[in-house]
Protein backbone atom coordinates (compact mmCIF):
# COMPACT_ATOMS: atom_id res chain seq x y z
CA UNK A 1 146.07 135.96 75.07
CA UNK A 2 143.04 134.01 73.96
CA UNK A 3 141.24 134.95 70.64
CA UNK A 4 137.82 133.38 69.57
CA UNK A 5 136.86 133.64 66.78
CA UNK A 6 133.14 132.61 66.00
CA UNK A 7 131.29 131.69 62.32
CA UNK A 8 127.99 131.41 61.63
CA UNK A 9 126.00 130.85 58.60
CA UNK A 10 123.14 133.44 57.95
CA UNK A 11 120.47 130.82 58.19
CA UNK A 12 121.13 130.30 62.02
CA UNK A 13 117.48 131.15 63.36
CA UNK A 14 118.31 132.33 66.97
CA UNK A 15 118.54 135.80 67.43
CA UNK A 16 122.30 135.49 69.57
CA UNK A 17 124.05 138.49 72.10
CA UNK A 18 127.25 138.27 70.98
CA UNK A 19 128.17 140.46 73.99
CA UNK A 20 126.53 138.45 76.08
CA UNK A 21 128.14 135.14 74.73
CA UNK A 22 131.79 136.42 74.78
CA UNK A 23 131.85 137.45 78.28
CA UNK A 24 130.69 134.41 78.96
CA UNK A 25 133.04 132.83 77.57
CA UNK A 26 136.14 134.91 78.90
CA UNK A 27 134.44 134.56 81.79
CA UNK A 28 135.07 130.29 80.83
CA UNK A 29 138.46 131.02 79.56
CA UNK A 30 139.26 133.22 82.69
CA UNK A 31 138.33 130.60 85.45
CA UNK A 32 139.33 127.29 84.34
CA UNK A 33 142.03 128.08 81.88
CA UNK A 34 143.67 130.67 83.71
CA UNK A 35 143.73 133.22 81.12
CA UNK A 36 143.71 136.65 82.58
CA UNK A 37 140.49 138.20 81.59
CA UNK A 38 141.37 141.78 79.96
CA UNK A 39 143.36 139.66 77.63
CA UNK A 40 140.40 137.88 75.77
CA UNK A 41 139.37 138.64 73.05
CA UNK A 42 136.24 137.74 70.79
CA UNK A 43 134.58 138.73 67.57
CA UNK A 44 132.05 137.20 65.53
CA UNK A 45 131.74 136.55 61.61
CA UNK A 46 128.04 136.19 59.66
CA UNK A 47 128.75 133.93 56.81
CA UNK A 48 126.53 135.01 53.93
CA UNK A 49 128.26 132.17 51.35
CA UNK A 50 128.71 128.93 52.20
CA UNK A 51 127.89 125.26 50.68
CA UNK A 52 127.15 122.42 52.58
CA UNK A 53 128.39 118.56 50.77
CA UNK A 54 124.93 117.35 50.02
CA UNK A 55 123.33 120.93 48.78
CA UNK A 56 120.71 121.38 51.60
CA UNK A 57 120.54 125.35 52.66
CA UNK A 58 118.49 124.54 55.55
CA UNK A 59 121.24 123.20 57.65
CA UNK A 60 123.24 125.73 60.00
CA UNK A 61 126.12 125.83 61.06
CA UNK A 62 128.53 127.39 64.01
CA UNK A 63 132.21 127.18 64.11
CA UNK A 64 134.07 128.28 67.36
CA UNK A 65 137.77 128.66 66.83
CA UNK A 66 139.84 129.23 70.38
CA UNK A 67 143.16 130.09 69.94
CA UNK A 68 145.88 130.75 73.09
């Protein structure tokens, strides 16, 4: 049963369809992995505090975690 779990910072600038982008992705999952489709799940996290190493808030980030 495939999970993903996606993080972004709040400073990503795109505008993203998370419903859009996660049944894509089963869709992914689905046809070359083999998972069976109703089994995927996906959910999405906004990440309000973070710190990057050198102290620039300009950069974002996204973190896709896939987990069978």
């Amino acid at each position: 049963m495939p999970h993903l779990r996606l993080e972004y910072t709040a400073n990503v600038p795109q505008k993203v369809d998370f419903d859009a982008l996660f049944l894509e992705l089963h869709h992914t999952l689905a046809d070359v992995g083999g998972a069976a489709l109703a089994n995927c799940k996906g959910r999405a996290f906004r990440l309000d505090d973070y710190v990057y190493a050198g102290g620039n808030s300009d950069v974002a980030f996204v973190h896709l975690d896939v987990r069978v």
